[in-house]
PDB file of N, CA and C in Angstrom:
ATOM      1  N   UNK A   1      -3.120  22.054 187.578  1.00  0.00           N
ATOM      2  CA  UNK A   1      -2.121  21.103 188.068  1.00  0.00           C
ATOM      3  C   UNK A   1      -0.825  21.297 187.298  1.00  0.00           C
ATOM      4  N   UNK A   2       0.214  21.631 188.113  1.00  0.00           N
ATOM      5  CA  UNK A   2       1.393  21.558 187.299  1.00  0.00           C
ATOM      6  C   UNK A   2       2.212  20.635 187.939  1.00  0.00           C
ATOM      7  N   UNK A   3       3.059  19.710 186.815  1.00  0.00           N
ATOM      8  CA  UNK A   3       3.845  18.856 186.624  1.00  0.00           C
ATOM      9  C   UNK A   3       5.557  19.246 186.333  1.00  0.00           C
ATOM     10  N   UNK A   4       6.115  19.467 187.898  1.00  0.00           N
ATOM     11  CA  UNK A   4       7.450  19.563 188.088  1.00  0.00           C
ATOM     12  C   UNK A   4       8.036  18.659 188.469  1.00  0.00           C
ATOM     13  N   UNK A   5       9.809  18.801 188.225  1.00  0.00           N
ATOM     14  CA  UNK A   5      10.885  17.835 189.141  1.00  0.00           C
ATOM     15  C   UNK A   5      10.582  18.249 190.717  1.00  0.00           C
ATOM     16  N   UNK A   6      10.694  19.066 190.969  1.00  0.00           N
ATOM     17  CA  UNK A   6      10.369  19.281 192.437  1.00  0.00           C
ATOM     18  C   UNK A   6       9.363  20.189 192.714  1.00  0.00           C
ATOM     19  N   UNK A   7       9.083  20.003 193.482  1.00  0.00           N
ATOM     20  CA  UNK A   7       7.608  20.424 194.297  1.00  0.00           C
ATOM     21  C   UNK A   7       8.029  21.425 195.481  1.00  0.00           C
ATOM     22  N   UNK A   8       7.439  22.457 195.175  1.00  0.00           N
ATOM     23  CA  UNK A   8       7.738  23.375 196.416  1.00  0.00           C
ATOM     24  C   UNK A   8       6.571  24.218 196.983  1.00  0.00           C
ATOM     25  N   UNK A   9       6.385  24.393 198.226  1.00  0.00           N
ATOM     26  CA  UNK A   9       5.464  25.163 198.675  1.00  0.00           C
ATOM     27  C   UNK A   9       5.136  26.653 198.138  1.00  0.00           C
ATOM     28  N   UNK A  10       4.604  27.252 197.319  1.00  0.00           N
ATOM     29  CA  UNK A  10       3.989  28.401 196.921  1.00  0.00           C
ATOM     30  C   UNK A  10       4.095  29.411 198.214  1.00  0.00           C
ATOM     31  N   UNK A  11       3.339  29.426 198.419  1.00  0.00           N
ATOM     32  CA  UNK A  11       2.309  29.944 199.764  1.00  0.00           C
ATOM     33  C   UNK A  11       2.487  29.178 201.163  1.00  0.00           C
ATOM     34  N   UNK A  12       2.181  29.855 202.232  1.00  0.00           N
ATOM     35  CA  UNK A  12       2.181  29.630 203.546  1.00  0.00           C
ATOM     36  C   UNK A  12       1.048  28.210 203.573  1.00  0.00           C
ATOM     37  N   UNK A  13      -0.137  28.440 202.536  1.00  0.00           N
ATOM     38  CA  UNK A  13      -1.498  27.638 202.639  1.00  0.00           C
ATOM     39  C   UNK A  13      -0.762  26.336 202.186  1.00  0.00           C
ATOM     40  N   UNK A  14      -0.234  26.181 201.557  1.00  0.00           N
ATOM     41  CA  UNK A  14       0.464  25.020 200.648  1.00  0.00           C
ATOM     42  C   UNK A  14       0.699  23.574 201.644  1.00  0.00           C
ATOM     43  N   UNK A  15       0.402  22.466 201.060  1.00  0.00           N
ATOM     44  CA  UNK A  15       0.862  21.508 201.757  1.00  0.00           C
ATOM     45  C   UNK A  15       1.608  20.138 201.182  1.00  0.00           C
ATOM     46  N   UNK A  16       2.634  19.629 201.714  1.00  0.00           N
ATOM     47  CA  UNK A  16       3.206  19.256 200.707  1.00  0.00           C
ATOM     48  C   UNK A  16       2.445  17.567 201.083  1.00  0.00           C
ATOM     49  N   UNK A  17       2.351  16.770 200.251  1.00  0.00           N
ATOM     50  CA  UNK A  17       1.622  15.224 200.780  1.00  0.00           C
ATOM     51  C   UNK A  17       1.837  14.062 199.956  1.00  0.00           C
ATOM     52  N   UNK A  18       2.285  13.076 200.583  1.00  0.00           N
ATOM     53  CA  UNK A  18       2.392  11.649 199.627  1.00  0.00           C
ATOM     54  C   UNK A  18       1.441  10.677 199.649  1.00  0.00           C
ATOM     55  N   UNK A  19       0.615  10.764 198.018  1.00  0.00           N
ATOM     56  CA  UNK A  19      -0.353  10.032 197.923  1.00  0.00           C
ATOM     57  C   UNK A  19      -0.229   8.763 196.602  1.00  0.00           C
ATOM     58  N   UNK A  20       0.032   7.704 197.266  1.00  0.00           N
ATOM     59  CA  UNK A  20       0.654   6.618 196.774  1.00  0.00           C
ATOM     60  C   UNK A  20       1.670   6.463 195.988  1.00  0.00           C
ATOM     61  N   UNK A  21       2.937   7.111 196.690  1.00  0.00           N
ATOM     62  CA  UNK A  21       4.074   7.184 196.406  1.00  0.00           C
ATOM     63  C   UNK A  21       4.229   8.525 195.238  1.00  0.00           C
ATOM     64  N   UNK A  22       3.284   9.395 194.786  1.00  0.00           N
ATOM     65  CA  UNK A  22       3.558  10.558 194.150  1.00  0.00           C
ATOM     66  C   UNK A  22       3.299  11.490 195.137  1.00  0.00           C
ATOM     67  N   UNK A  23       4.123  12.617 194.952  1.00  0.00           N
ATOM     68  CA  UNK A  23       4.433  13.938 196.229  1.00  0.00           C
ATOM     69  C   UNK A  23       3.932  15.289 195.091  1.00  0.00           C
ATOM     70  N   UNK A  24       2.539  15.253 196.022  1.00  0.00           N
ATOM     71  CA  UNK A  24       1.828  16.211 195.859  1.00  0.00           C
ATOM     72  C   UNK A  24       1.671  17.786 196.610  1.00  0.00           C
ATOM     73  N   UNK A  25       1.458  18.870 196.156  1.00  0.00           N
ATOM     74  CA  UNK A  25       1.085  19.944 196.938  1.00  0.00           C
ATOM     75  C   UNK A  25      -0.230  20.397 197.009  1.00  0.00           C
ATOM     76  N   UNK A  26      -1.131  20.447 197.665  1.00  0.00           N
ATOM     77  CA  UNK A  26      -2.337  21.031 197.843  1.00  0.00           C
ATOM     78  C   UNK A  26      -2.661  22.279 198.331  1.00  0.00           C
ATOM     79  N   UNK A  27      -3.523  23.488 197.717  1.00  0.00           N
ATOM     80  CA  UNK A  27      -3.567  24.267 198.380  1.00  0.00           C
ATOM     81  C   UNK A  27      -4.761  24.575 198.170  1.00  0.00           C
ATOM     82  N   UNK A  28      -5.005  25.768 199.287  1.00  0.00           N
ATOM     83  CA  UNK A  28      -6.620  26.362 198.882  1.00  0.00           C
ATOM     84  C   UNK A  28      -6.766  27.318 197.438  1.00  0.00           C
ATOM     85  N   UNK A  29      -5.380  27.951 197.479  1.00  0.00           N
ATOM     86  CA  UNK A  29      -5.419  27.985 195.734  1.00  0.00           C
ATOM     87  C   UNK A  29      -4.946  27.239 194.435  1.00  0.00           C
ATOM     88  N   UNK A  30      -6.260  26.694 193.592  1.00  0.00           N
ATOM     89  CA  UNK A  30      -6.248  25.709 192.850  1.00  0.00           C
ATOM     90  C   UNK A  30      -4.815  25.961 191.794  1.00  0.00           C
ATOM     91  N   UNK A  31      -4.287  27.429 191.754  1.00  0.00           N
ATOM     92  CA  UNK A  31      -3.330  27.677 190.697  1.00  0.00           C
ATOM     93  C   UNK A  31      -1.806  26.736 191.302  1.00  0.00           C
ATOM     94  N   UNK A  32      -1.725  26.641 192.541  1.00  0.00           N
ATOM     95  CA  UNK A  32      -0.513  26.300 193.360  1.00  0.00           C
ATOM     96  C   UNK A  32      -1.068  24.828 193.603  1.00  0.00           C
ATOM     97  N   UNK A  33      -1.899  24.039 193.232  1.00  0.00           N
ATOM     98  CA  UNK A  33      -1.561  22.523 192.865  1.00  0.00           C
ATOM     99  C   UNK A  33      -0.624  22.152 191.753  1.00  0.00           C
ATOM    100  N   UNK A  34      -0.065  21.305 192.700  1.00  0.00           N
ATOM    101  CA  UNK A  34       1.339  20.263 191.730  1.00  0.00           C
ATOM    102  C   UNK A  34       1.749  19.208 191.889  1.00  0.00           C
ATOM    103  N   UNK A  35       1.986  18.161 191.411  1.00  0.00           N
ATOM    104  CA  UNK A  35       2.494  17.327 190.591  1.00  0.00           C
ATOM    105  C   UNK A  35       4.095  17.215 190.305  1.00  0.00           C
ATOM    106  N   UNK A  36       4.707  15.772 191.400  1.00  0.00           N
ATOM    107  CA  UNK A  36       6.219  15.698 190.894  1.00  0.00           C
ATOM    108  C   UNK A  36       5.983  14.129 189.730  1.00  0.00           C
ATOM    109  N   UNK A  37       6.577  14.572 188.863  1.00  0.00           N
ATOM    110  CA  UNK A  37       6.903  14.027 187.431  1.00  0.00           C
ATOM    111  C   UNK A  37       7.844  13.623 186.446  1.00  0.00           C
TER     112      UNK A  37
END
């Protein structure tokens, strides 16, 4: 999990998502999860 000012899609797989008011990215690769902070 990395913890940036902004959040950007990696990869095509990447998704960007707001989960209780923090904006997350999810992907099928665990290295390209992140965290805005």
């Amino acid at each position: 999990m990395k913890v940036r000012a902004s959040v950007k899609k990696i990869c095509e797989k990447c998704k960007i998502i707001r989960r209780a008011g923090v904006v997350r990215v999810i992907c099928t690769n665990p290295r390209h999860k992140q965290r805005q902070g």
